[in-house]
Protein backbone atom coordinates (compact mmCIF):
# COMPACT_ATOMS: atom_id res chain seq x y z
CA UNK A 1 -16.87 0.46 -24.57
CA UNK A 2 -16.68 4.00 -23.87
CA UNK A 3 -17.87 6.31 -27.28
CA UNK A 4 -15.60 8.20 -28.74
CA UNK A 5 -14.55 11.79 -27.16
CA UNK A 6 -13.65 14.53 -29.85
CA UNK A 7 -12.98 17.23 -27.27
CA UNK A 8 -9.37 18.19 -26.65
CA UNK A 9 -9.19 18.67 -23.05
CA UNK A 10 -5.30 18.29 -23.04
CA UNK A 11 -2.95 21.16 -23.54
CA UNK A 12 -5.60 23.19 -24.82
CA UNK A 13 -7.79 26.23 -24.04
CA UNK A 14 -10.28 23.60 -22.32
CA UNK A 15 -11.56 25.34 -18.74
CA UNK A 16 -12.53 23.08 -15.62
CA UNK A 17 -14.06 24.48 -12.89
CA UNK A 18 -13.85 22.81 -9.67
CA UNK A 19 -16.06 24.16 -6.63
CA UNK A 20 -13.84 23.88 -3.42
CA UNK A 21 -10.54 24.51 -2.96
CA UNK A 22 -9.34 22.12 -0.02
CA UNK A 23 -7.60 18.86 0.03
CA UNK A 24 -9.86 16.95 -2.23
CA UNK A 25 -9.58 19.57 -5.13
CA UNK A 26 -5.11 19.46 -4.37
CA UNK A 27 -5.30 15.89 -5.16
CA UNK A 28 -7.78 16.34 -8.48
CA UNK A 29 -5.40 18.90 -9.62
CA UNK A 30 -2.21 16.32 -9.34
CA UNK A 31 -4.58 14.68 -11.80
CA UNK A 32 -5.11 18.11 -14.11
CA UNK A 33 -1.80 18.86 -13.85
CA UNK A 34 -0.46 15.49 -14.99
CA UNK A 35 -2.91 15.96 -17.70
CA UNK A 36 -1.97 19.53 -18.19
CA UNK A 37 -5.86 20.12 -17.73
CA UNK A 38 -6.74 23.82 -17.49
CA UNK A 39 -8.34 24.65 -14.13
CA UNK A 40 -10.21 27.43 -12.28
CA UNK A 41 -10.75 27.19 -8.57
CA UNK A 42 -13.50 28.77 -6.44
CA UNK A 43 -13.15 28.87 -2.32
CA UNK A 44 -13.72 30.88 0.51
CA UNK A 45 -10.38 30.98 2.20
CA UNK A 46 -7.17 32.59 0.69
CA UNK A 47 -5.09 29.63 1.72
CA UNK A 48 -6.91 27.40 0.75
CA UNK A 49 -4.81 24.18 -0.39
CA UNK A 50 -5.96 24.40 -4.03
CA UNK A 51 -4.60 27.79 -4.52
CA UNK A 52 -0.83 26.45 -5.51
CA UNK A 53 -1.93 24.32 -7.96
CA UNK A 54 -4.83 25.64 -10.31
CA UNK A 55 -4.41 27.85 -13.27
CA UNK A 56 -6.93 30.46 -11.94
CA UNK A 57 -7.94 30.73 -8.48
CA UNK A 58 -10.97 32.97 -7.35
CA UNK A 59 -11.89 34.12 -3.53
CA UNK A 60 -15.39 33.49 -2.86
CA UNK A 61 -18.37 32.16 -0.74
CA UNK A 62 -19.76 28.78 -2.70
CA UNK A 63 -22.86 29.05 -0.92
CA UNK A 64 -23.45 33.25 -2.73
CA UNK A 65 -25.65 32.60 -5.69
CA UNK A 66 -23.90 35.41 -7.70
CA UNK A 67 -20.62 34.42 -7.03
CA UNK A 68 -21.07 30.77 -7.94
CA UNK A 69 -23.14 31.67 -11.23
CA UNK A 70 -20.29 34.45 -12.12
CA UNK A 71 -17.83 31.66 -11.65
CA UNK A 72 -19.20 29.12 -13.94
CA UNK A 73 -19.62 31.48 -17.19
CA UNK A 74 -16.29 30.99 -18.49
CA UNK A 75 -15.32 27.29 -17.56
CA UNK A 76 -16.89 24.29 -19.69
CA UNK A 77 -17.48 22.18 -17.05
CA UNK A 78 -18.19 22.85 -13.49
CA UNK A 79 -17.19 20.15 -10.89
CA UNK A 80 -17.36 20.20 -6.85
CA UNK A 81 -14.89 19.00 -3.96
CA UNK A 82 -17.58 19.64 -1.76
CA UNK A 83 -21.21 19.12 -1.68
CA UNK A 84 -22.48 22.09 0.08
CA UNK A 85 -22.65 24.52 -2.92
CA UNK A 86 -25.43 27.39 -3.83
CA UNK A 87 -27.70 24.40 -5.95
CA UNK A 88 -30.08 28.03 -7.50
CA UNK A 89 -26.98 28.61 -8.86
CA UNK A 90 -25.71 25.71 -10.70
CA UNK A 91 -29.59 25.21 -12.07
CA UNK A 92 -28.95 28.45 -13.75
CA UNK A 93 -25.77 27.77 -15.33
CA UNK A 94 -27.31 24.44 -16.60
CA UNK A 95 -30.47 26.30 -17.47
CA UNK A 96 -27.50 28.32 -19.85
CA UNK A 97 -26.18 25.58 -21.02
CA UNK A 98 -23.34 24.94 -19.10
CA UNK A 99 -22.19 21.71 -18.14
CA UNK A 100 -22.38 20.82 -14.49
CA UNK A 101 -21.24 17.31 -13.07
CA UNK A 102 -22.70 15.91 -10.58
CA UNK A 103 -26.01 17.29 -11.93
CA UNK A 104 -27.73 19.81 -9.62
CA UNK A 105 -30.31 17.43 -9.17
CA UNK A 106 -28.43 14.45 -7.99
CA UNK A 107 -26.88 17.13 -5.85
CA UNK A 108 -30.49 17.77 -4.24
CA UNK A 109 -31.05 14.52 -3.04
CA UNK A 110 -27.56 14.26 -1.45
CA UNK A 111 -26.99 18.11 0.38
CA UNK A 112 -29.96 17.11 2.56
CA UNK A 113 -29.68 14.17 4.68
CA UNK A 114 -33.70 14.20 5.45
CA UNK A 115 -33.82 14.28 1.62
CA UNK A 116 -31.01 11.89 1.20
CA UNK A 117 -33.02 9.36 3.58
CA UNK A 118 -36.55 9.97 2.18
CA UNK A 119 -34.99 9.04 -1.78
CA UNK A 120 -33.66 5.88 0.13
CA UNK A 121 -37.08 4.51 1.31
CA UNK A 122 -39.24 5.78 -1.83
CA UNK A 123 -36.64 3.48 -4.09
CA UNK A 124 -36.58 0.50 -2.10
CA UNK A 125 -32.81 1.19 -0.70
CA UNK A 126 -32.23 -0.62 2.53
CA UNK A 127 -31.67 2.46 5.02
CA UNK A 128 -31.89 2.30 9.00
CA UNK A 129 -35.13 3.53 10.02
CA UNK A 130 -35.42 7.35 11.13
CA UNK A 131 -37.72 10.23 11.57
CA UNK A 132 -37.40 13.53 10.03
CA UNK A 133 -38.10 16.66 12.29
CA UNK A 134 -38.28 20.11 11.02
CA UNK A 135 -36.86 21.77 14.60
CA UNK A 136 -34.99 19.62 17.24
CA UNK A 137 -37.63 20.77 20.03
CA UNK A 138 -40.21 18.03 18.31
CA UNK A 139 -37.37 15.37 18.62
CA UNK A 140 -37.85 16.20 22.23
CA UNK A 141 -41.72 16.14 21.85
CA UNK A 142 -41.72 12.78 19.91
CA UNK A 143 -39.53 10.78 23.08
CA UNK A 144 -42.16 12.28 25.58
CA UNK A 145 -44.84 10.47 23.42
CA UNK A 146 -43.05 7.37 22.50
CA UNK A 147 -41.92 7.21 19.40
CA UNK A 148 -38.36 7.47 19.60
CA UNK A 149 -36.61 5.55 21.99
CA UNK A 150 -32.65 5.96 23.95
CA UNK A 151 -30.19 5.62 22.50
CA UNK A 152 -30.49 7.07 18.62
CA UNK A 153 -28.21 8.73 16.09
CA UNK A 154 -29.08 12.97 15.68
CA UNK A 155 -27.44 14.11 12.05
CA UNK A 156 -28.48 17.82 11.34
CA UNK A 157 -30.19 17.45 7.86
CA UNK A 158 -27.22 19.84 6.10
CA UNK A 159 -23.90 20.97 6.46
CA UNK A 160 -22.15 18.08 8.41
CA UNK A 161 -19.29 17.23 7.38
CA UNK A 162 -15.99 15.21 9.10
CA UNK A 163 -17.99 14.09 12.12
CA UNK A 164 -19.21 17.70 12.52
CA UNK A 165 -23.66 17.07 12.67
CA UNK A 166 -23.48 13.64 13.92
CA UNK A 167 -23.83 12.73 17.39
CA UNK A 168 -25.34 9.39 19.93
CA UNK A 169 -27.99 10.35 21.94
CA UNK A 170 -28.46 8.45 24.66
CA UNK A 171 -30.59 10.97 27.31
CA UNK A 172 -32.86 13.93 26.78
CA UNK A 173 -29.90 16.12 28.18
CA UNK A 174 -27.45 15.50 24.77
CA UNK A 175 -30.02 17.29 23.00
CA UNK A 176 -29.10 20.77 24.84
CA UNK A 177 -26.12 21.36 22.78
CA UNK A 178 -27.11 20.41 19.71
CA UNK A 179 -28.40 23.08 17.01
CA UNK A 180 -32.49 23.59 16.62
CA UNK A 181 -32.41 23.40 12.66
CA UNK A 182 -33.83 20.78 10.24
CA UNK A 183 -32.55 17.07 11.73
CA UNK A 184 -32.75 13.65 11.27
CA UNK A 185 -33.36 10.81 14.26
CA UNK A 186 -31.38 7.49 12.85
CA UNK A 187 -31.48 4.11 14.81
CA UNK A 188 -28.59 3.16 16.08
CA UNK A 189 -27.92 0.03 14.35
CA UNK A 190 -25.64 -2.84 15.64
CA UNK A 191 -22.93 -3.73 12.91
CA UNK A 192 -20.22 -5.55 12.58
CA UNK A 193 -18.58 -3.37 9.92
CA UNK A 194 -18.58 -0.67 8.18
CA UNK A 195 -17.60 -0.15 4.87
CA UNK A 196 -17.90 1.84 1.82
CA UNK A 197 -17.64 1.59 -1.84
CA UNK A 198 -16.87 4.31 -4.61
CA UNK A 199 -19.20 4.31 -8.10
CA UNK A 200 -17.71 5.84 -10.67
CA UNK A 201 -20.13 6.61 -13.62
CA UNK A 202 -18.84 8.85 -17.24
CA UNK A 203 -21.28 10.95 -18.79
CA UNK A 204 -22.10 8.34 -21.40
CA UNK A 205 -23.37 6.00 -18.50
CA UNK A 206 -19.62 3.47 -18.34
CA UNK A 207 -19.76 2.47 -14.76
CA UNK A 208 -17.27 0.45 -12.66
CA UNK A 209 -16.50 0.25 -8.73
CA UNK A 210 -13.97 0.11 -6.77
CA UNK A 211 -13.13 -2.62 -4.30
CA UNK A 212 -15.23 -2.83 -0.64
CA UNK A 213 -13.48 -0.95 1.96
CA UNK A 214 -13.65 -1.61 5.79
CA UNK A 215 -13.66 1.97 7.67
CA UNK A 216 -12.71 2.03 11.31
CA UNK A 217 -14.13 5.24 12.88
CA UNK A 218 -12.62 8.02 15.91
CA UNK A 219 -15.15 6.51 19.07
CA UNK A 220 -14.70 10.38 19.89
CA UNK A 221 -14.63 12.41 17.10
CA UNK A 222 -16.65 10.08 14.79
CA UNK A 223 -13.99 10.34 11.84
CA UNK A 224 -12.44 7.58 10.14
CA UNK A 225 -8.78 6.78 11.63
CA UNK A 226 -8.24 3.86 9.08
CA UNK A 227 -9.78 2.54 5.87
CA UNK A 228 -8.70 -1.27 4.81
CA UNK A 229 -8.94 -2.10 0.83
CA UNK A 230 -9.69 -4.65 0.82
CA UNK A 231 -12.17 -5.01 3.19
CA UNK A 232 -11.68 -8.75 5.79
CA UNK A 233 -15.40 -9.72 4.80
CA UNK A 234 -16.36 -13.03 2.74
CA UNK A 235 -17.21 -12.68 -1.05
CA UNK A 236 -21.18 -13.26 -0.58
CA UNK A 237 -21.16 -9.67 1.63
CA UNK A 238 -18.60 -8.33 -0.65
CA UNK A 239 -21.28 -8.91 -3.58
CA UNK A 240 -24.07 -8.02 -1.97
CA UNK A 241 -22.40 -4.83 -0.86
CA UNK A 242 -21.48 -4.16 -4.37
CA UNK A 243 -25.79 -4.63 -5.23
CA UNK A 244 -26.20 -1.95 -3.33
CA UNK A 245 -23.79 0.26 -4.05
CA UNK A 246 -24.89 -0.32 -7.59
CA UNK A 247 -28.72 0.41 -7.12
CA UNK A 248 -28.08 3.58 -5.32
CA UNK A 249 -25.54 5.41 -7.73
CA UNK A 250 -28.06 3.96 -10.55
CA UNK A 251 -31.16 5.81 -8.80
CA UNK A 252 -29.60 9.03 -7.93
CA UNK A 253 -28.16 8.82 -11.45
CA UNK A 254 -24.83 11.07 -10.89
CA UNK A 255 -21.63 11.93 -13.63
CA UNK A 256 -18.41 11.44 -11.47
CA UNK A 257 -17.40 9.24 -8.54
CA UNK A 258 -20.69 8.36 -5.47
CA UNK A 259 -18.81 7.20 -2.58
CA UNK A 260 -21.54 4.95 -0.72
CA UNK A 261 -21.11 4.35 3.13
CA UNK A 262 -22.77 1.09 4.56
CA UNK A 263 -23.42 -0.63 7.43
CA UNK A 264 -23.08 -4.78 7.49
CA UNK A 265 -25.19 -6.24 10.45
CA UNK A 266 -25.08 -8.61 12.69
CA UNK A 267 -26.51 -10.95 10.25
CA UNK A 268 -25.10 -9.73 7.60
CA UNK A 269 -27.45 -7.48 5.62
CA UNK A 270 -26.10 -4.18 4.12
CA UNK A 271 -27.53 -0.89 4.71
CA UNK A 272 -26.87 2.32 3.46
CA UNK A 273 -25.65 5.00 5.50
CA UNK A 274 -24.96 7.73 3.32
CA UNK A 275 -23.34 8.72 0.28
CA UNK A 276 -21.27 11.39 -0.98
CA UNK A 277 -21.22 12.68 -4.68
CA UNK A 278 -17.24 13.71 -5.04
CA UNK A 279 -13.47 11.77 -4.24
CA UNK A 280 -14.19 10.54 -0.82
CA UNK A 281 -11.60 9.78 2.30
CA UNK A 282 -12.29 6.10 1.91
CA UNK A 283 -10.80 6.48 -1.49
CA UNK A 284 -7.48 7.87 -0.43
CA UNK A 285 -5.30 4.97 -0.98
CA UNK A 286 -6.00 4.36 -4.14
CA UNK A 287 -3.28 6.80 -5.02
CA UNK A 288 -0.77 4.30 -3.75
CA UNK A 289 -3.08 0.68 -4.36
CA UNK A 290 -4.84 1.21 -7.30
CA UNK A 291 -4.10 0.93 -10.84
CA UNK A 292 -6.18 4.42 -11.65
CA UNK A 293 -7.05 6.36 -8.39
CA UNK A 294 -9.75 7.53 -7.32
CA UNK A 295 -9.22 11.75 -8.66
CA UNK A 296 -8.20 10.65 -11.97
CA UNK A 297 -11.03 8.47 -12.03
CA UNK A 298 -13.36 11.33 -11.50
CA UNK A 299 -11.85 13.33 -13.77
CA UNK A 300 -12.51 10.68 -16.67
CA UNK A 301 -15.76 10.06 -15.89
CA UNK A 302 -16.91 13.94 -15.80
CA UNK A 303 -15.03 14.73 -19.37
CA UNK A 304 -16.72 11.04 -20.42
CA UNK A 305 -13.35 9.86 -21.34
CA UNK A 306 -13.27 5.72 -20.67
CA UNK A 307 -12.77 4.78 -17.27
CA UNK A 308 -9.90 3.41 -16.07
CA UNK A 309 -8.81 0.08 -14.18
CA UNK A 310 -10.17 -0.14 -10.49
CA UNK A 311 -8.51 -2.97 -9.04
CA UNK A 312 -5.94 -2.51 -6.85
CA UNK A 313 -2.67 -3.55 -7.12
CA UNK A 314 -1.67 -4.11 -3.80
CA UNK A 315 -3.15 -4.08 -0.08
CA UNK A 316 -4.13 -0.73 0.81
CA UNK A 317 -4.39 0.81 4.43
CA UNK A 318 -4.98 4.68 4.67
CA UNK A 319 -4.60 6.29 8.21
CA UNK A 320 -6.23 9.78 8.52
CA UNK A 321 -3.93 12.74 9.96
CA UNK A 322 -5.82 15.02 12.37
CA UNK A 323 -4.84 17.62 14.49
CA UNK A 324 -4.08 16.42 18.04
CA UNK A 325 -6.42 16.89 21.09
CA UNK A 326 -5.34 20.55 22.89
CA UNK A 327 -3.66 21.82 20.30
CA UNK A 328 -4.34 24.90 17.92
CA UNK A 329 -1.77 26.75 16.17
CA UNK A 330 0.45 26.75 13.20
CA UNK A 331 1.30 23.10 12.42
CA UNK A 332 4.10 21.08 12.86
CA UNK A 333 4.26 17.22 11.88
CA UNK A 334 6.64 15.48 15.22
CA UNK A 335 8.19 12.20 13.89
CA UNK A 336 7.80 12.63 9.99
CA UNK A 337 10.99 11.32 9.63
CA UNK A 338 10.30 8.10 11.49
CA UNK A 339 7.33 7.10 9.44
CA UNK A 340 8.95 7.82 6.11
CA UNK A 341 11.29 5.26 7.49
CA UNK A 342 9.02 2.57 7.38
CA UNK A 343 8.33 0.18 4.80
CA UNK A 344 5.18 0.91 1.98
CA UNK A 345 4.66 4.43 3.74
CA UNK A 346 3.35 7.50 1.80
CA UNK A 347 2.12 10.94 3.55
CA UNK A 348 0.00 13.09 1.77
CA UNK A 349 0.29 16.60 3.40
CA UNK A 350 -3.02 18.89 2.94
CA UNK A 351 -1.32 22.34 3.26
CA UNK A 352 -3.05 23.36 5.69
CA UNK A 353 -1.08 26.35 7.72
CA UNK A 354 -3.37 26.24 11.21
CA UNK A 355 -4.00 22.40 13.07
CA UNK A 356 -6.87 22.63 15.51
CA UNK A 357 -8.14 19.18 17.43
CA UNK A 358 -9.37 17.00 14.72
CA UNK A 359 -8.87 18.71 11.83
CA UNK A 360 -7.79 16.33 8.88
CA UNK A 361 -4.76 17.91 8.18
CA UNK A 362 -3.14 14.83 5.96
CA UNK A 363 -3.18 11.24 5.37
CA UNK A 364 -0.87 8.71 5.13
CA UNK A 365 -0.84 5.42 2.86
CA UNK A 366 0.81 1.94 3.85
CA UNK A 367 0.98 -0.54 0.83
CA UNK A 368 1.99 -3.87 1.63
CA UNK A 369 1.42 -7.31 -0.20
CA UNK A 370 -0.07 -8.75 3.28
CA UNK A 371 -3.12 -6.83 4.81
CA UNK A 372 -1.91 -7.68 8.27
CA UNK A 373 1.11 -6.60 7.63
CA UNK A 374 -0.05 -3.59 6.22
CA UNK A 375 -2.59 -3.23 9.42
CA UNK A 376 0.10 -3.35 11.62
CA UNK A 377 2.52 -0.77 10.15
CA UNK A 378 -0.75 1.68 9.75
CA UNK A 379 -1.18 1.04 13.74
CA UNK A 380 2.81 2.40 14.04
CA UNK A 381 2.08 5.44 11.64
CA UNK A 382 -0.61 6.23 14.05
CA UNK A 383 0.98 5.70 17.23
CA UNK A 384 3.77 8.02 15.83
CA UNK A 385 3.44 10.72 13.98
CA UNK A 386 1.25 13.70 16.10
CA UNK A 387 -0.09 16.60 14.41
CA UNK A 388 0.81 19.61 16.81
CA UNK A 389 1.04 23.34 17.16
CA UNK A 390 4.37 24.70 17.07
């Protein structure tokens, strides 16, 4: 049982600050807003989709140490969207006194993949194997001597995001385009699934986790098209998913939500892939499925009130909206109308003003009592709507 919370967060002069201000900060303030949670919102762009919704909304670079330390003096707690955020700066503000969830040093592990990997092996996670390289030129070096072989996963060690860092390598000559910084080499493994799970851990150390989703991934663009919750596996892969999802968020010891991206082999052991320490894309249709999604889940657990019911309460598909191939513009959404006529269909529109190819620009959640059935109305909403510029 959670302990008892004193703090009057509702209604009341109660600041949150939320670094990011794109479509995973909209949906936490649906959350604050519901609430009536005060909020303060730090981002880069001017439209960014946050900007509607907060109390306070501030222009600024989250990677400028000054900007991000100036930020956090007047909110109580300081929260992220997004992972890759000045980490100088939130030590200081915790150095101050201020309260900063994830903590900076869970944060450390996670905004470097090399990092991410290395805290992996030293606590006995089950990872792929890889090789860390400080420039992509000894990458090159290491295949002339042997050690790596064709064909191999290259993830720059920071800043990837939405398929963006990632890429197969299957010949010396995919290196050439790739950037010369700080990298990973993965092995490719051979799965049958992928899947994910979401931690949530309060302050006070409540934990619970959301069901295992299945992810089905872009061949092109590397980004999820659909996550299934719940996931078509057997219970004993289920649990041991669940294990591991467990031991990592334990280790790394975050406040908030830990979304944790596996791999199931071929004979079914699970390895982590990666994690990410904020609401997550595979979490999406809890909005719809669940009895307490995934944002308002986050927000509980960072303002230690008691976590709420994760079980879902019906079959969950999410399809990913992303801006069609050849096109870059203003938006426009062709056939909304004829997915809104279909049964169990929800879109979530990010507010984004300018589509460019592959750009998540929305999702859409199909709820349905029958997973298949569900499955095949998510394969309609896909075939369907197109995200285009006008």
């Amino acid at each position: 049982m959670a302990v008892k919370n004193n703090k009057n967060y509702f209604s009341s002069s109660f600041n949150l600050g939320i670094l990011g201000g794109g479509q995973l900060g909209k949906m936490l303030l649906y959350e604050t807003r519901k609430f009536d949670i005060k909020t303060k919102v730090l981002d880069a762009s001017n439209e960014a989709p946050c900007k509607i919704a907060c109390n306070e909304f501030v222009q600024g670079s989250l990677m400028d140490y000054d900007t991000v330390v100036n930020f956090g003096k007047d909110v109580d707690v300081l929260t992220i969207e997004i992972e890759n955020v000045n980490l100088d700066a939130l030590e200081k503000l915790e150095e101050e006194g201020k309260t900063v969830y994830p903590p900076t040093k869970a944060l450390r592990i996670i905004q470097n993949k090399a990092k991410q990997k290395l805290f992996y092996v030293d606590n006995g996670i089950p990872t792929a194997e890889f090789s860390r390289f400080a420039y992509k030129s000894e990458i090159e070096d290491s295949i002339e001597n042997g050690g790596i072989k064709f064909p191999f996963i290259w993830k720059a060690a920071q800043f990837g995001y939405d398929g963006q860092g990632v890429k197969v390598v299957r010949k010396l000559e995919d290196l050439d385009t790739l950037p010369s910084g700080e990298c990973i080499a993965e092995e490719m493994i051979d799965f049958k699934n992928e899947l994910a799970i979401i931690v949530c851990r309060s302050a006070n150390g409540e934990v619970k986790t959301y069901p295992v989703v299945e992810m089905e991934f872009h061949p092109e663009a590397n980004q999820v098209e659909y996550v299934i919750c719940p996931a078509r596996i057997n219970e004993d892969v289920a649990r041991k998913a669940q294990e591991v999802a467990l031991q990592v968020s334990e280790k790394i010891e975050h406040v908030g939500l830990l979304a944790v991206e596996l791999f199931q082999t071929q004979n079914d052991k699970i390895l982590v892939n990666e994690v990410a320490p904020r609401p997550h894309n595979s979490g999406h249709y809890s909005i719809e499925a669940s009895y307490t999604n995934q944002f308002e889940q986050h927000i509980r657990a960072i303002l230690n009130l008691p976590l709420g019911n994760t079980k879902s309460k019906v079959a969950g598909i999410m399809v990913n909206l992303v801006g069609a191939e050849n096109h870059t513009g203003d938006v426009h959404y062709d056939n909304m109308e004829e997915i809104l006529g279909l049964e169990g269909v929800t879109p979530h529109i990010y507010g984004k003003k300018q589509t460019r190819p592959f750009r998540k620009m929305g999702h859409v959640t199909i709820v349905n009592q029958d997973i298949a059935k569900a499955r095949e109305i998510a394969q309609q909403v896909k075939e369907t709507i197109k995200v285009i510029s006008k």
